[in-house]
Structures are given as structure tokens and as C-alpha cells.
Protein backbone atom coordinates (compact mmCIF):
# COMPACT_ATOMS: atom_id res chain seq x y z
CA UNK A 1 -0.32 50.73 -8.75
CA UNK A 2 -1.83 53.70 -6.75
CA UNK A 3 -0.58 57.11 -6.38
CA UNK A 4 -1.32 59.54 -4.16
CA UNK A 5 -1.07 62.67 -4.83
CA UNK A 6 -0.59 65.82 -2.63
CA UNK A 7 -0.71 69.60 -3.34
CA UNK A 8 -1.62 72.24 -1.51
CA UNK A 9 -4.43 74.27 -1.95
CA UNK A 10 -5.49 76.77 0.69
CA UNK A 11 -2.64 79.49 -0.60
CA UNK A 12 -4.69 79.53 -3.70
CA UNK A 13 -7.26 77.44 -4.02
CA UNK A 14 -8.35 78.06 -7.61
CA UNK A 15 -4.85 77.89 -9.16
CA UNK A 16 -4.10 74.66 -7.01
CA UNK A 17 -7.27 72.92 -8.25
CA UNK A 18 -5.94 73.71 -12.01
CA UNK A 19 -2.45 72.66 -11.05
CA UNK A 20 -3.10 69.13 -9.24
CA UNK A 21 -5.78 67.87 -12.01
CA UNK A 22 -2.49 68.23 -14.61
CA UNK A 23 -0.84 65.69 -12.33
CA UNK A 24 -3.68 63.46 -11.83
CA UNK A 25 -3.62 63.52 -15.92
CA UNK A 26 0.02 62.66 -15.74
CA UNK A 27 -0.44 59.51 -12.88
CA UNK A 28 -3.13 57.87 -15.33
CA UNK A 29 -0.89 58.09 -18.35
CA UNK A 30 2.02 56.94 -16.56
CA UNK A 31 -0.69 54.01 -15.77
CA UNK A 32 -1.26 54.75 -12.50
CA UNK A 33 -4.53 54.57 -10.22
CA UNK A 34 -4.68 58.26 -8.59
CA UNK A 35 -5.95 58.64 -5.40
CA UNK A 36 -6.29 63.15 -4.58
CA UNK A 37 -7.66 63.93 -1.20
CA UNK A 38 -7.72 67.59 -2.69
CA UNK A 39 -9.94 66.60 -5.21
CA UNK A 40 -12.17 64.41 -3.27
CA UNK A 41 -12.94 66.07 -0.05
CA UNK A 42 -10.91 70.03 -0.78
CA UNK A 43 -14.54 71.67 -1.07
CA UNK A 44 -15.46 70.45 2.39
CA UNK A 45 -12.12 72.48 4.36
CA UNK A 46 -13.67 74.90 6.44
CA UNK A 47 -17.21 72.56 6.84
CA UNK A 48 -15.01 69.47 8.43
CA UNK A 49 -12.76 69.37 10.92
CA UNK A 50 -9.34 69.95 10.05
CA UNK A 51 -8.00 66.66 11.98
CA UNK A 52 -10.70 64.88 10.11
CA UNK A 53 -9.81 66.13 7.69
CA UNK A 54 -5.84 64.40 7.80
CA UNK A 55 -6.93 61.33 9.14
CA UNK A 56 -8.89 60.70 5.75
CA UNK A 57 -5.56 61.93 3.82
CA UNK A 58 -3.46 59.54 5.92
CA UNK A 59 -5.97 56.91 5.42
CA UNK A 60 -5.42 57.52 1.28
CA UNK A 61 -1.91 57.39 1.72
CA UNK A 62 -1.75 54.23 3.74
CA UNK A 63 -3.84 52.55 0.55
CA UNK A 64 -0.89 53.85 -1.93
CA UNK A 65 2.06 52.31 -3.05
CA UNK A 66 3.82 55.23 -4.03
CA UNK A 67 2.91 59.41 -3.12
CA UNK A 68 3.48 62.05 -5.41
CA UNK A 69 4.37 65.15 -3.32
CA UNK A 70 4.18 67.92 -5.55
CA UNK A 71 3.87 71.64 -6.08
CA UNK A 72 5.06 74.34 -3.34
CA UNK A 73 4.39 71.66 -0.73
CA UNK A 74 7.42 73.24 1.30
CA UNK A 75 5.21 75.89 2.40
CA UNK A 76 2.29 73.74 2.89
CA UNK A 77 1.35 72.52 6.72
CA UNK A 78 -0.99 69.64 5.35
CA UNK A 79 1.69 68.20 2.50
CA UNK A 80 4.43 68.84 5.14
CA UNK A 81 2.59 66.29 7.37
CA UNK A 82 1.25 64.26 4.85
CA UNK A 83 5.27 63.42 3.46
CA UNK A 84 5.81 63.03 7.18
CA UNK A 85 3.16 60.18 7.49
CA UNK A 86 4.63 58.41 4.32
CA UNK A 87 7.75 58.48 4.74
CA UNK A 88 6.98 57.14 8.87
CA UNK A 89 5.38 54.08 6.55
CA UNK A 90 7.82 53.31 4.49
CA UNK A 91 6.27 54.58 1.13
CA UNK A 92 8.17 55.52 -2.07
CA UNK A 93 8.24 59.29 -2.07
CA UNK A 94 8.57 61.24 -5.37
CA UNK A 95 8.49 65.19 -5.63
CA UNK A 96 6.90 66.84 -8.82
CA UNK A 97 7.35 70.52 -9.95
């Protein structure tokens, strides 16, 4: 099974980069395949378009089976949107602290 998982990072990107490697840890001993669109393309915001930027998160979560939504996502535009998306697609939605 794949997870993806979303954080957010521009509030503090250092600390966030720590924080969401501890849950990719977690989804591969809980035997899951993670998939972390702030891991993969987080060092490109600001040199691609933020849009572009979504559209390659939404295509991550369409590829999921379930999506992680963890950390202070409340106050987070991008994993605000990103639960939005899943949730409009059905997927199973857990929240980590």
C-alpha cells in the first residue's frame, strides 16, 4: 500500500524537513510505500510555480491508497488543499501529531 504523506514546510522549513522524515520512517515500518512531495520536489518552492507545484502533489495523492495528513497542517494553505483533494477522491484520510 502507498501513503502519502503531507506536512507543511514553508513556516519552518528546517524543522519540517526533520519532522516529516520521522513519519516517512514510521509509513515504511508500518509496511507502507511512502510517497512525500515535501521531500521530493520541497527544494524547488520558490524556483517552480506554485500551481505546478500542487498539481504534482495532487498527482501523488491520486497514486495513494491512503494520505497521512500530519503535523500543524491546520495552518498550512498547501495541506489544507491537499486533504481537500483527497477527501474530493474518496481516499482514506488519517491525521498524525
Amino acid at each position: 500500500m502507498v501513503v502519502y504523506i503531507a506536512h507543511p514546510y514553508r513556516n519552518n522549513p528546517r524543522e519540517n524537513l526533520k519532522r516529516v522524515k520521522k513519519y516517512v520512517k514510521e509509513a515504511i515500518t508500518q509496511g507502507y510505500i511512502p510517497i512525500c512531495a515535501l521531500l521530493e520536489i520541497g527544494h524547488l518552492l520558490g524556483q517552480i510555480d506554485e500551481a505546478e507545484a500542487m498539481d504534482i502533489c495532487y498527482a501523488y495523492i491520486e497514486l495513494a491508497n491512503v494520505i497521512w495528513i500530519c503535523g500543524d497542517w491546520e495552518n498550512s494553505e498547501g495541506c489544507r488543499a491537499e486533504l481537500e483533494y483527497a477527501l474530493d477522491l474518496g481516499k482514506v484520510i488519517e491525521f498524525k501529531r
